[in-house]
N, C-alpha and C. Protein backbone atom coordinates (compact mmCIF):
# COMPACT_ATOMS: atom_id res chain seq x y z
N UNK A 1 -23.91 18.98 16.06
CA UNK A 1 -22.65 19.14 16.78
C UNK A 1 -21.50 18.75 15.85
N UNK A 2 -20.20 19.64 15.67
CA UNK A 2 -19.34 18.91 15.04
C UNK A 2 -18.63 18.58 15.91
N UNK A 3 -18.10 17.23 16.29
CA UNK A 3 -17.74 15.75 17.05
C UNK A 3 -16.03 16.17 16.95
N UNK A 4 -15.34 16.26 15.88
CA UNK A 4 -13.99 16.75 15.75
C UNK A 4 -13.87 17.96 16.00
N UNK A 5 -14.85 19.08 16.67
CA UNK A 5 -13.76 20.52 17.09
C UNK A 5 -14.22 20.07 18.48
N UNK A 6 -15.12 19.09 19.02
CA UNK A 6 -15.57 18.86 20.88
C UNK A 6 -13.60 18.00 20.63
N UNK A 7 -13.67 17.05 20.17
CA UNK A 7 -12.85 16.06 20.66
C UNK A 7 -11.58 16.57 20.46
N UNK A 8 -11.00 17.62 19.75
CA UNK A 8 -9.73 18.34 19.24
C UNK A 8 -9.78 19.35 19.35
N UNK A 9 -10.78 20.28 20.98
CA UNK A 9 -10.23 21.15 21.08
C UNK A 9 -9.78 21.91 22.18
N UNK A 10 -8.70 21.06 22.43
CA UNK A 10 -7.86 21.29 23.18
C UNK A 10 -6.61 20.60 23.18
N UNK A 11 -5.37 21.13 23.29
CA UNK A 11 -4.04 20.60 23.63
C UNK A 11 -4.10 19.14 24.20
N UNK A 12 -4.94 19.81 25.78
CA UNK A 12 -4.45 18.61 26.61
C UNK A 12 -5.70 17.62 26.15
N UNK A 13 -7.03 17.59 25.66
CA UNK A 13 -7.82 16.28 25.56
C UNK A 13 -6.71 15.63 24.27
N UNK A 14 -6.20 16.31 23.28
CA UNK A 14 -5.55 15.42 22.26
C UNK A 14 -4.55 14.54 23.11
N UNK A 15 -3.52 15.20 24.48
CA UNK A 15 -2.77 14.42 25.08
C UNK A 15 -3.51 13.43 26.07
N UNK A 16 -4.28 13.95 26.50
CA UNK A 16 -5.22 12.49 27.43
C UNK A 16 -5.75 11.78 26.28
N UNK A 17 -6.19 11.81 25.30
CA UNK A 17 -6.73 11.01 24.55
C UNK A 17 -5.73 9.67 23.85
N UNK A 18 -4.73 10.73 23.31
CA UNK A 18 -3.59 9.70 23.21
C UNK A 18 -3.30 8.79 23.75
N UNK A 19 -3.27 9.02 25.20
CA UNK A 19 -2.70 8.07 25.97
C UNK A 19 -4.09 6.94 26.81
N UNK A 20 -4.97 7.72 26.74
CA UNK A 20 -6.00 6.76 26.54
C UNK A 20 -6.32 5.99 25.89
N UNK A 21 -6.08 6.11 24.54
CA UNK A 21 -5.95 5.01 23.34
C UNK A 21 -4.97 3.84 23.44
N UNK A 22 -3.70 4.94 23.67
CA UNK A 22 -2.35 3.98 23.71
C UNK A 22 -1.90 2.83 25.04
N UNK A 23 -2.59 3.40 25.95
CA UNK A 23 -2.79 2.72 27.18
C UNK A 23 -4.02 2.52 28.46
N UNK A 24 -4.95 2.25 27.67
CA UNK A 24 -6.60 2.07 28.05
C UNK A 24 -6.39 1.31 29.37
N UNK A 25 -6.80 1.96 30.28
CA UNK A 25 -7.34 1.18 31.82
C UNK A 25 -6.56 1.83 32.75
N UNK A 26 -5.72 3.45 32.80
CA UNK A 26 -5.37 4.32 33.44
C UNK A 26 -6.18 4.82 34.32
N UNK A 27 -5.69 5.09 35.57
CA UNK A 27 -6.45 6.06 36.42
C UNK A 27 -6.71 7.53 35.66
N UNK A 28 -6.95 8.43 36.19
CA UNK A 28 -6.73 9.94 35.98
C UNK A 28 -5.67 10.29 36.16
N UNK A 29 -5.15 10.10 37.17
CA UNK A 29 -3.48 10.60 37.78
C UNK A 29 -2.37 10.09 36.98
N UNK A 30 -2.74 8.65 36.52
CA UNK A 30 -1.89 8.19 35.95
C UNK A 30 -1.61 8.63 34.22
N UNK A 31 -3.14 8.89 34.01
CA UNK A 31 -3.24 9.49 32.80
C UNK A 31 -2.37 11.01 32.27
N UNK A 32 -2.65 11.66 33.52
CA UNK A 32 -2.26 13.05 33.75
C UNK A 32 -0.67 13.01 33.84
N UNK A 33 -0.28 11.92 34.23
CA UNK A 33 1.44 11.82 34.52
C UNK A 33 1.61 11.90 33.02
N UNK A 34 0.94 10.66 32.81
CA UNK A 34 1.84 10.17 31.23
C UNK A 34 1.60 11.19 30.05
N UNK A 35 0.67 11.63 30.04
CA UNK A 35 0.62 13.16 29.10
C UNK A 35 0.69 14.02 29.71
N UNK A 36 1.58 14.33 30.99
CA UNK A 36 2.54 15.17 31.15
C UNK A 36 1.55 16.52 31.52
N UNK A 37 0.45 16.41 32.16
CA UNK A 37 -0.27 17.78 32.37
C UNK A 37 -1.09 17.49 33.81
N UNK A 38 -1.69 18.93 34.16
CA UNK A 38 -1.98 18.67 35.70
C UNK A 38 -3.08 17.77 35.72
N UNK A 39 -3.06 16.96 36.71
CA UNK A 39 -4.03 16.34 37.88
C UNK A 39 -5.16 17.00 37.06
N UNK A 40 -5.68 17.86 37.42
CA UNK A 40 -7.02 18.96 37.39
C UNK A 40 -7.39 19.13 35.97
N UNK A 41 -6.26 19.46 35.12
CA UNK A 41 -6.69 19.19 33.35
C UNK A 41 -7.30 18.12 32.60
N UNK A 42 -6.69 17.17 33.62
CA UNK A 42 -6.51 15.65 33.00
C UNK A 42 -7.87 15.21 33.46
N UNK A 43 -8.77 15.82 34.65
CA UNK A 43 -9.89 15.53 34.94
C UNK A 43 -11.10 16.26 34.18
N UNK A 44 -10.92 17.59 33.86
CA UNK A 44 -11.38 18.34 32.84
C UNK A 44 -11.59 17.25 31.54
N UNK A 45 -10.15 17.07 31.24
CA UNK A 45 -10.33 16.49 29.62
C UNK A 45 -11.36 15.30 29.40
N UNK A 46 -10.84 14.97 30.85
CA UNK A 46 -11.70 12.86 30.66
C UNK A 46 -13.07 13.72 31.07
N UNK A 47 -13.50 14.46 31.83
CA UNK A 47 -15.28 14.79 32.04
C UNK A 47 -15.84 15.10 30.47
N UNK A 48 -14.83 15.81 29.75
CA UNK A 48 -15.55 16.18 28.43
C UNK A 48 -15.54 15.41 27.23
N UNK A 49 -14.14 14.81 27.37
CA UNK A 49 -14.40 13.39 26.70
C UNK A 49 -15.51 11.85 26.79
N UNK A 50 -15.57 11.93 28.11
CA UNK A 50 -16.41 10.86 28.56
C UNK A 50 -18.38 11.30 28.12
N UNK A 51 -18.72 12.73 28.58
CA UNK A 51 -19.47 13.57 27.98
C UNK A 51 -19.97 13.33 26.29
N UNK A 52 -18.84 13.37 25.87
CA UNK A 52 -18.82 13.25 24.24
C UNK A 52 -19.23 11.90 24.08
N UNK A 53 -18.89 10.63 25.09
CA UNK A 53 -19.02 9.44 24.84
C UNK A 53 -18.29 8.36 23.77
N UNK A 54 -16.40 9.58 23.45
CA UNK A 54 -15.73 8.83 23.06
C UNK A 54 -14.62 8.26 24.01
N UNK A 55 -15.13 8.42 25.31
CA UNK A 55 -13.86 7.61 26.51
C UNK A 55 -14.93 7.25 27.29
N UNK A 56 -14.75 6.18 27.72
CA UNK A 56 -15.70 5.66 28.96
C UNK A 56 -14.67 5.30 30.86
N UNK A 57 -15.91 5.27 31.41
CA UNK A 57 -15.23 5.31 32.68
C UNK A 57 -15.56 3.79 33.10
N UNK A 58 -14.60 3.09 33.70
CA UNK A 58 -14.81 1.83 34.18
C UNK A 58 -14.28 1.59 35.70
N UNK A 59 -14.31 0.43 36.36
CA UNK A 59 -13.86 -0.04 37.22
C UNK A 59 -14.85 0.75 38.56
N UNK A 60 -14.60 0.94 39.57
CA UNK A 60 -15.33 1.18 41.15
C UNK A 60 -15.46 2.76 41.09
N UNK A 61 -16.63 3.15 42.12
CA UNK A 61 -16.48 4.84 42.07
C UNK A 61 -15.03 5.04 42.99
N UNK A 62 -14.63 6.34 42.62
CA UNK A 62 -13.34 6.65 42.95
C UNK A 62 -11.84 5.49 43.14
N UNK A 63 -12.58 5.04 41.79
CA UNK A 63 -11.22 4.31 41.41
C UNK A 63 -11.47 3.48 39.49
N UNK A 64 -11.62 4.94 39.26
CA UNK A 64 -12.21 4.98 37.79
C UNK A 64 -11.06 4.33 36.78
N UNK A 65 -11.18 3.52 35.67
CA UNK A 65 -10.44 3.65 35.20
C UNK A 65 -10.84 3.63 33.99
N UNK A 66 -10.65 4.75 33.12
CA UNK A 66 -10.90 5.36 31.63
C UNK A 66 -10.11 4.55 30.57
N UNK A 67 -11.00 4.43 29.48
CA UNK A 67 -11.07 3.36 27.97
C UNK A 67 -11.23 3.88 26.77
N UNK A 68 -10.87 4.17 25.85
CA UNK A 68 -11.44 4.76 24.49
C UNK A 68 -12.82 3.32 24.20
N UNK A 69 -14.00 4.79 24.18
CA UNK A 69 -15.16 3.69 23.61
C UNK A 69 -15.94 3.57 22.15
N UNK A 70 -14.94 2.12 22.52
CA UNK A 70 -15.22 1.52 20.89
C UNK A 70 -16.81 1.24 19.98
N UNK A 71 -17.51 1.63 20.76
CA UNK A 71 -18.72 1.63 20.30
C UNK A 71 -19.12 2.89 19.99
N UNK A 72 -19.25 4.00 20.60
CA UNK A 72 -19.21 4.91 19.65
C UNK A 72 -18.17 5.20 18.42
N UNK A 73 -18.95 5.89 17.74
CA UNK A 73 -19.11 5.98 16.17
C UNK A 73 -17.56 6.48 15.73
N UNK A 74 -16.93 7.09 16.86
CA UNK A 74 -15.38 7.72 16.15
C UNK A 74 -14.85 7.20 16.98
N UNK A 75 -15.25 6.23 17.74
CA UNK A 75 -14.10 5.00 18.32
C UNK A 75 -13.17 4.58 17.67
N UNK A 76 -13.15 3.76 16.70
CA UNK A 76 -12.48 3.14 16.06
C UNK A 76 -11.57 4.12 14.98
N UNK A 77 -12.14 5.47 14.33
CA UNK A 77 -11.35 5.73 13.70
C UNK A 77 -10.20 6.83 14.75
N UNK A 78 -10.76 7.06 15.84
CA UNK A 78 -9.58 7.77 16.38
C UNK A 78 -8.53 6.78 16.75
N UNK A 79 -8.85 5.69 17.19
CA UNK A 79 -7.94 4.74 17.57
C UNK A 79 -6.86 4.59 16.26
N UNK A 80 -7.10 4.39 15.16
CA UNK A 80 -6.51 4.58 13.62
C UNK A 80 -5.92 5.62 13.74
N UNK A 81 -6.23 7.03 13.79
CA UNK A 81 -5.56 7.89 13.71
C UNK A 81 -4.46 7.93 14.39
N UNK A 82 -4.50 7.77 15.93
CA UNK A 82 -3.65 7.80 16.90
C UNK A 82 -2.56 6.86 16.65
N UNK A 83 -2.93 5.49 16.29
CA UNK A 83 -1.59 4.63 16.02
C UNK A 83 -0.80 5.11 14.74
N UNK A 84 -2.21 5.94 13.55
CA UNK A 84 -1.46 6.52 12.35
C UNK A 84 0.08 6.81 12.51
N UNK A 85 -0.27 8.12 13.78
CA UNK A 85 0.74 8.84 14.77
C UNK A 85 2.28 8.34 15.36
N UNK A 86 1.40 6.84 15.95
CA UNK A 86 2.63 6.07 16.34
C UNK A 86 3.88 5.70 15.15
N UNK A 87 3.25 5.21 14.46
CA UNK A 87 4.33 4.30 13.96
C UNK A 87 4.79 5.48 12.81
N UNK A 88 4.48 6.96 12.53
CA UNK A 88 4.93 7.56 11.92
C UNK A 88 6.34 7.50 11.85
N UNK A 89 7.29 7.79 13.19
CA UNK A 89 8.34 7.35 13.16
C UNK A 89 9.36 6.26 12.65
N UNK A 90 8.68 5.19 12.88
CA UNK A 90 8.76 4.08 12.73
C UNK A 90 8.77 3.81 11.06
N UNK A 91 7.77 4.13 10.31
CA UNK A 91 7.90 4.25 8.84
C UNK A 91 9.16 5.11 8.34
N UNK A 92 9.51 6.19 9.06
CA UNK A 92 10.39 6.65 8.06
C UNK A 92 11.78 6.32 8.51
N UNK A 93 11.41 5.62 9.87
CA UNK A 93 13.12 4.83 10.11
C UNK A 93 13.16 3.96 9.07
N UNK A 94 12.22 2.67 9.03
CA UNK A 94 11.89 2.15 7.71
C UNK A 94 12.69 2.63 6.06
N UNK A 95 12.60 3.95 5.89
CA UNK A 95 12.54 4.33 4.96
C UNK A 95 14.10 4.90 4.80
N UNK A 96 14.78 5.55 5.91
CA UNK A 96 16.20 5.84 6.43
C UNK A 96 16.94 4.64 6.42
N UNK A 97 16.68 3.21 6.83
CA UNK A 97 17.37 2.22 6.59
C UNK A 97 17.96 1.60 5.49
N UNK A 98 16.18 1.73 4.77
CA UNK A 98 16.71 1.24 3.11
C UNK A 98 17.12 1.95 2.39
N UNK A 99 17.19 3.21 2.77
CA UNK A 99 18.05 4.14 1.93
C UNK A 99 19.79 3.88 1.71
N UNK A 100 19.89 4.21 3.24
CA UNK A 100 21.37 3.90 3.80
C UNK A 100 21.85 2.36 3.09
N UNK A 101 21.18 1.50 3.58
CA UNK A 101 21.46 -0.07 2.89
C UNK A 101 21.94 0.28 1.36
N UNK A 102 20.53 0.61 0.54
CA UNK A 102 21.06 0.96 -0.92
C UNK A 102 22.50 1.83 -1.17
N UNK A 103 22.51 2.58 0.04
CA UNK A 103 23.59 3.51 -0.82
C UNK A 103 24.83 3.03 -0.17
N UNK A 104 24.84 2.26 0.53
CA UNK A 104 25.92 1.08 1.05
C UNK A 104 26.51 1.85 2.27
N UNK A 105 26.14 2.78 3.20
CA UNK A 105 26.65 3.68 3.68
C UNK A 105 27.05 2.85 4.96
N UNK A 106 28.16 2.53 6.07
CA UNK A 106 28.52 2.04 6.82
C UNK A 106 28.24 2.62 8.25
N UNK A 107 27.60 2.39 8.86
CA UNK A 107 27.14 2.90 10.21
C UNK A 107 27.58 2.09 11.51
N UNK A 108 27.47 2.65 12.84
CA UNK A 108 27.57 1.82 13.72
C UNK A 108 26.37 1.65 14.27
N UNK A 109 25.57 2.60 14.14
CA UNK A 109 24.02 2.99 14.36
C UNK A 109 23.20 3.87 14.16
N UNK A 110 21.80 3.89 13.84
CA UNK A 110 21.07 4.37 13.25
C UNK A 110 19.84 4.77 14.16
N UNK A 111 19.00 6.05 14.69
CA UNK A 111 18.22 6.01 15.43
C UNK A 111 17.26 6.93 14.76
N UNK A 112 16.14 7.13 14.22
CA UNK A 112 15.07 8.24 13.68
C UNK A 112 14.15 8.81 14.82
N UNK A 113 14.14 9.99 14.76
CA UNK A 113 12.90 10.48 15.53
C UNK A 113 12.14 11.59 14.81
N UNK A 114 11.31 11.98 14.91
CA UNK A 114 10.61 13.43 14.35
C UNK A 114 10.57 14.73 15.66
N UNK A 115 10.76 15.70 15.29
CA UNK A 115 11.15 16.72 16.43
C UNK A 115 9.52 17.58 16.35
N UNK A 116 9.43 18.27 17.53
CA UNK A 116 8.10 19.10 17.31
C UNK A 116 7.55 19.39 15.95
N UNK A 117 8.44 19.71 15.53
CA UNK A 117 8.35 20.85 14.04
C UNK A 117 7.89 19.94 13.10
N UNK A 118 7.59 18.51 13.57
CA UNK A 118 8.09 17.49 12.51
C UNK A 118 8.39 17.23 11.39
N UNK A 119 9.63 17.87 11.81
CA UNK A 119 10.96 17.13 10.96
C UNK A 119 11.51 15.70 11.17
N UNK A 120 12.05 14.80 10.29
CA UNK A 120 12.43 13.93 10.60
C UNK A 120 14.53 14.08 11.18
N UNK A 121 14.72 13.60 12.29
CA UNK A 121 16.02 13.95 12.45
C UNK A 121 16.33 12.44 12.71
N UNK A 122 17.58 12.21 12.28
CA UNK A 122 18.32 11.24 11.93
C UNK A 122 19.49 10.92 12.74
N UNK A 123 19.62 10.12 13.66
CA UNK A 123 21.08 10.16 14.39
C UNK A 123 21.96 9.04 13.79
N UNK A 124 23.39 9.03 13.53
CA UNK A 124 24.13 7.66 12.67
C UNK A 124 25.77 8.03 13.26
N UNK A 125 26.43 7.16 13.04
CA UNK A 125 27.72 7.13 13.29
C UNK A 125 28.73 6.05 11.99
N UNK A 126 28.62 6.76 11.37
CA UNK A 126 29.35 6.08 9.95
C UNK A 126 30.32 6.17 10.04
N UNK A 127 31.09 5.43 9.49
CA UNK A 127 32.13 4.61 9.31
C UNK A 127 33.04 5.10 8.06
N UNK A 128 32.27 5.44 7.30
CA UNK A 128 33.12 6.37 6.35
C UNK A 128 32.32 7.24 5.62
N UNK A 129 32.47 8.14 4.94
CA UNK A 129 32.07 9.23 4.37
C UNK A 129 30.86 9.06 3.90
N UNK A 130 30.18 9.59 3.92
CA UNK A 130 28.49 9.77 3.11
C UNK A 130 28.41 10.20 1.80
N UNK A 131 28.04 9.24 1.07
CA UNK A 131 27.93 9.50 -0.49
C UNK A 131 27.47 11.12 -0.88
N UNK A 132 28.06 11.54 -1.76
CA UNK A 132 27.71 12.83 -2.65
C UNK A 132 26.20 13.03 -3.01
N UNK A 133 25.62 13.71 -2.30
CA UNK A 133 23.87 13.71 -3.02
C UNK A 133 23.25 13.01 -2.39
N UNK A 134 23.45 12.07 -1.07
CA UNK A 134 22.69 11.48 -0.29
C UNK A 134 21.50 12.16 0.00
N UNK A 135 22.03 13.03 1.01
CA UNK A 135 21.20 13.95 2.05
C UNK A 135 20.08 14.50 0.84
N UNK A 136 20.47 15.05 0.02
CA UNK A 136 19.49 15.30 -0.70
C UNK A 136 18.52 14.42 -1.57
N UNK A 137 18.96 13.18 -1.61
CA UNK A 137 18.14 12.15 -2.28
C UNK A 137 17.49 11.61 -0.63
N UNK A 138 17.87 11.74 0.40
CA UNK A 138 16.99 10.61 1.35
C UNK A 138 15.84 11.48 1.85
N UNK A 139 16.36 13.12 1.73
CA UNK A 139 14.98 14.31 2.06
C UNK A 139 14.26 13.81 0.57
N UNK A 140 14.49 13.88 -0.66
CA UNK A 140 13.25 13.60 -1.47
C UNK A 140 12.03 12.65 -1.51
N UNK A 141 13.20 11.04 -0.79
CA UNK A 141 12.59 9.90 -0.50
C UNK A 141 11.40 10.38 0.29
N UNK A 142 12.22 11.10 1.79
CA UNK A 142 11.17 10.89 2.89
C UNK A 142 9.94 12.19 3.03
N UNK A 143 9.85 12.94 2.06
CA UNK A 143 9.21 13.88 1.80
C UNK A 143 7.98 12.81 0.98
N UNK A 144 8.49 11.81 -0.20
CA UNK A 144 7.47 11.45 -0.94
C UNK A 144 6.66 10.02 -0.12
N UNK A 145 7.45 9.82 0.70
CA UNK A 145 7.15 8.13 1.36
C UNK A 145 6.36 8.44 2.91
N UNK A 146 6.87 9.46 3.18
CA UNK A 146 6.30 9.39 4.82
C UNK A 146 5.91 10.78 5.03
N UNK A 147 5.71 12.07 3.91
CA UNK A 147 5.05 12.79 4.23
C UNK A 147 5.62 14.18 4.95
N UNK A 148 6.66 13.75 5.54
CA UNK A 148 7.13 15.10 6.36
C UNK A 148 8.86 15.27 5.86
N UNK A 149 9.47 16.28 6.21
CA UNK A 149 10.77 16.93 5.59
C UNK A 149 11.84 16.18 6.74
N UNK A 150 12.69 16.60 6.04
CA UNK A 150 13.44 15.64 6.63
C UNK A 150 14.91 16.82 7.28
N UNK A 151 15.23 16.87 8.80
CA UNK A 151 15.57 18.10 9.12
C UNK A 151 17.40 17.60 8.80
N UNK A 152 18.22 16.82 9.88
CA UNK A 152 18.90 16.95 9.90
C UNK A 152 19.90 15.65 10.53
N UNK A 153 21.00 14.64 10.03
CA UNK A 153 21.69 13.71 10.72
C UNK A 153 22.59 14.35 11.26
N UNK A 154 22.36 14.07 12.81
CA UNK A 154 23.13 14.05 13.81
C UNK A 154 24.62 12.92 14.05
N UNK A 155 25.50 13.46 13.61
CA UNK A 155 26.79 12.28 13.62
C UNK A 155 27.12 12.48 15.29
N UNK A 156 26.56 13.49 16.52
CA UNK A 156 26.79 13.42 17.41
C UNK A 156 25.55 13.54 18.39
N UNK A 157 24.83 12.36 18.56
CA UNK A 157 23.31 12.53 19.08
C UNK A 157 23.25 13.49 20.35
N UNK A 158 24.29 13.68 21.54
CA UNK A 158 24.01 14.57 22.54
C UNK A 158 23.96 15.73 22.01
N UNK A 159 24.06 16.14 20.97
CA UNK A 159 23.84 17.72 21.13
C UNK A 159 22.82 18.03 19.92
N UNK A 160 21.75 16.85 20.12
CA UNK A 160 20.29 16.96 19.06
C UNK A 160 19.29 17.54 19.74
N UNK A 161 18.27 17.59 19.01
CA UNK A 161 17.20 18.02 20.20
C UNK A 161 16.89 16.97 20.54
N UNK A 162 15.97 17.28 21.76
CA UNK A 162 14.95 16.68 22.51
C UNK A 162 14.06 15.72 22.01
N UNK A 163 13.80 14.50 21.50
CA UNK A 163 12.73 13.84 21.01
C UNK A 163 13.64 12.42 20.85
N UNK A 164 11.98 11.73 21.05
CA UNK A 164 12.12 10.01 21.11
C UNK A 164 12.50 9.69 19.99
N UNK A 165 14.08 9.16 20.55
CA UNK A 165 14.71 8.55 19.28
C UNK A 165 13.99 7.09 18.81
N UNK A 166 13.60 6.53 17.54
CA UNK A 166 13.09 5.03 17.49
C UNK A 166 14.21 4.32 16.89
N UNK A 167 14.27 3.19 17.39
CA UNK A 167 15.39 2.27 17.10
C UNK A 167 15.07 1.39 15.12
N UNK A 168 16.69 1.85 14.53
CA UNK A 168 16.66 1.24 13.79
C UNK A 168 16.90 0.06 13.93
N UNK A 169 18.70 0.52 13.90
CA UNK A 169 19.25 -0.77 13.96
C UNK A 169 20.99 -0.03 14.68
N UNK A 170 21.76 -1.60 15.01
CA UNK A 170 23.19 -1.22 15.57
C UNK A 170 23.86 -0.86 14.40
N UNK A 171 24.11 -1.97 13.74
CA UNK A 171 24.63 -1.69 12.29
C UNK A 171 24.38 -2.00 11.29
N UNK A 172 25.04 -0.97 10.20
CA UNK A 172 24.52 -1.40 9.06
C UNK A 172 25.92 -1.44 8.27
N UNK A 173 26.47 -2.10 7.51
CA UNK A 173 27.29 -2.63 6.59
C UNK A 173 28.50 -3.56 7.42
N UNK A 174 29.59 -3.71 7.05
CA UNK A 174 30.81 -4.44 7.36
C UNK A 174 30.98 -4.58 8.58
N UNK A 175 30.74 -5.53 9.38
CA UNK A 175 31.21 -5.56 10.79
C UNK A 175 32.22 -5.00 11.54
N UNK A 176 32.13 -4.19 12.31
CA UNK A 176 33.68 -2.95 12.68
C UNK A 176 33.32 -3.25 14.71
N UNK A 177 34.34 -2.78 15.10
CA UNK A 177 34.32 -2.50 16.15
C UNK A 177 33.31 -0.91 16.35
N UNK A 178 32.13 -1.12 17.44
CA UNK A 178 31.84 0.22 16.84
C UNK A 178 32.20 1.39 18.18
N UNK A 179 31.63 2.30 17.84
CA UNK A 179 32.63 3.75 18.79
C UNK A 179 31.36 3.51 19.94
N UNK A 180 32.32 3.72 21.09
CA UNK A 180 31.66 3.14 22.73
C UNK A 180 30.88 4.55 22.61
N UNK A 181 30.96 5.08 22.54
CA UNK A 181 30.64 6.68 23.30
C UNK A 181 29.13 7.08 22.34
N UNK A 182 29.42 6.71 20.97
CA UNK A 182 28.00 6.87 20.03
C UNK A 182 26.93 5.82 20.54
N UNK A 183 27.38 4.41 21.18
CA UNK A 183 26.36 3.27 21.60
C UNK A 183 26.01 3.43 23.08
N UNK A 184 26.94 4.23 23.93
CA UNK A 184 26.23 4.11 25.04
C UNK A 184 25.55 5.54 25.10
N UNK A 185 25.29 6.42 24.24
CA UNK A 185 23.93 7.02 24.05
C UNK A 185 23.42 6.50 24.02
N UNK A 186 22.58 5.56 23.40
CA UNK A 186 21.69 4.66 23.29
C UNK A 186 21.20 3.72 24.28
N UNK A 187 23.09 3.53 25.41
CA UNK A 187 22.25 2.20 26.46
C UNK A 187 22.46 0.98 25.84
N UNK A 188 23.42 1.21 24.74
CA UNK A 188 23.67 -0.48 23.92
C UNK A 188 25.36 -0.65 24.29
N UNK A 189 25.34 -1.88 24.97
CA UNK A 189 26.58 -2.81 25.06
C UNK A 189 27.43 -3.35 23.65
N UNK A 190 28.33 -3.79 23.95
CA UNK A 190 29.41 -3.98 22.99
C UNK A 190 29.05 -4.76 22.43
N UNK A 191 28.28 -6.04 22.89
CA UNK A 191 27.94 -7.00 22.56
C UNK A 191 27.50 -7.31 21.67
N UNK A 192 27.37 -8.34 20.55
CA UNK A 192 27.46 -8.71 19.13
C UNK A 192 25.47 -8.84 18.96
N UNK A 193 25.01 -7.30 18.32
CA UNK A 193 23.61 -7.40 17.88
C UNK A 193 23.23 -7.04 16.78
N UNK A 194 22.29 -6.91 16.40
CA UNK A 194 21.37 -5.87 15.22
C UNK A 194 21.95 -6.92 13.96
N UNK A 195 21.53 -6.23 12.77
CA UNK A 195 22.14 -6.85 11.84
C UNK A 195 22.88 -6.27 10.98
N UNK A 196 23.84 -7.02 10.82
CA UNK A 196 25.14 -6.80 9.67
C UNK A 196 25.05 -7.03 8.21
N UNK A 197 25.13 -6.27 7.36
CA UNK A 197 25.62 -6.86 6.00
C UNK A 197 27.26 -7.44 5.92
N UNK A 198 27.03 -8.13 4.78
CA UNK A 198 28.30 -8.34 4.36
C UNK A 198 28.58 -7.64 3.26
């Protein structure tokens, strides 16, 4: 049997699986909410997953609650893979920060996400002009550091696409008053956070 075309093949077991990993001890329904697919798929996926004997079923009959199982043999590395996944974002905000820092660029805030296509898209609200050759030195960075291209900074996040922005930071350089309208995208108050250079 090859174990990776049972367990990857389908859309929705990669999305129940995900979220089975990421949040182990879900009902079905609840599973089915959070990866966003029907009731009826989400029962499909966990029968063929559980089948495979890389998700297990726990808790009372008809009140199951599904686990990635760590004892079988691709337990552990799907669990790896899947967080691989997570913090992808997260690395190349990483990598968007120290860029910006080095090139001294003044922000009020900084948010990374990767879009379907994954691209990395960039949301910021600077403070003054963006160095000459940036954009093209921070796509080389994040092409060689984190693997994927780097699409596009958004100086106006409502009209980006669709995708989970991850939090850098509020600001980055000289302490400024920053613009209300770029922070309450975000849901962030006026209030004195994140960290500042001097």
């Amino acid at each position: 049997m090859n174990w990776l075309d049972q367990v990857f093949s389908s859309p929705v077991k990669v999305k129940v699986l995900r979220i089975v990993i990421r949040r182990g001890g879900l009902s079905g329904r609840s599973i089915a909410s959070a990866a966003g697919v029907a009731p009826s798929a989400a029962k499909r996926a966990l029968d063929a997953l559980v089948r495979l004997g890389v998700v297990r079923r726990g808790g009372s009959p008809g009140r199951h609650r599904f686990y990635l199982s760590r004892t079988h043999w691709l337990g552990r590395d799907l669990q790896r893979l899947f967080e691989a996944e997570a913090g992808l974002a997260h690395r190349a905000a990483v990598v968007v920060e120290r860029e910006l820092r080095a090139a001294r660029v003044a922000t009020d805030v900084v948010a990374v996400g990767i879009e379907e296509a994954g691209r990395i898209q960039v949301a910021c609200g600077p403070r003054a002009p963006i160095p000459e050759g940036f954009l093209e030195h921070l796509q080389k960075v994040l092409a060689e550091e984190v693997g994927l291209s780097f699409g596009e900074i958004h100086w106006d996040p409502s009209g980006s696409p669709e995708i989970e922005w991850v939090w850098v930071s509020r600001s980055l350089g000289p302490p400024s008053p920053p613009g209300p309208t770029f922070l309450r995208y975000f849901g962030i108050g006026p209030g004195p956070e994140g960290d500042q250079d001097d």
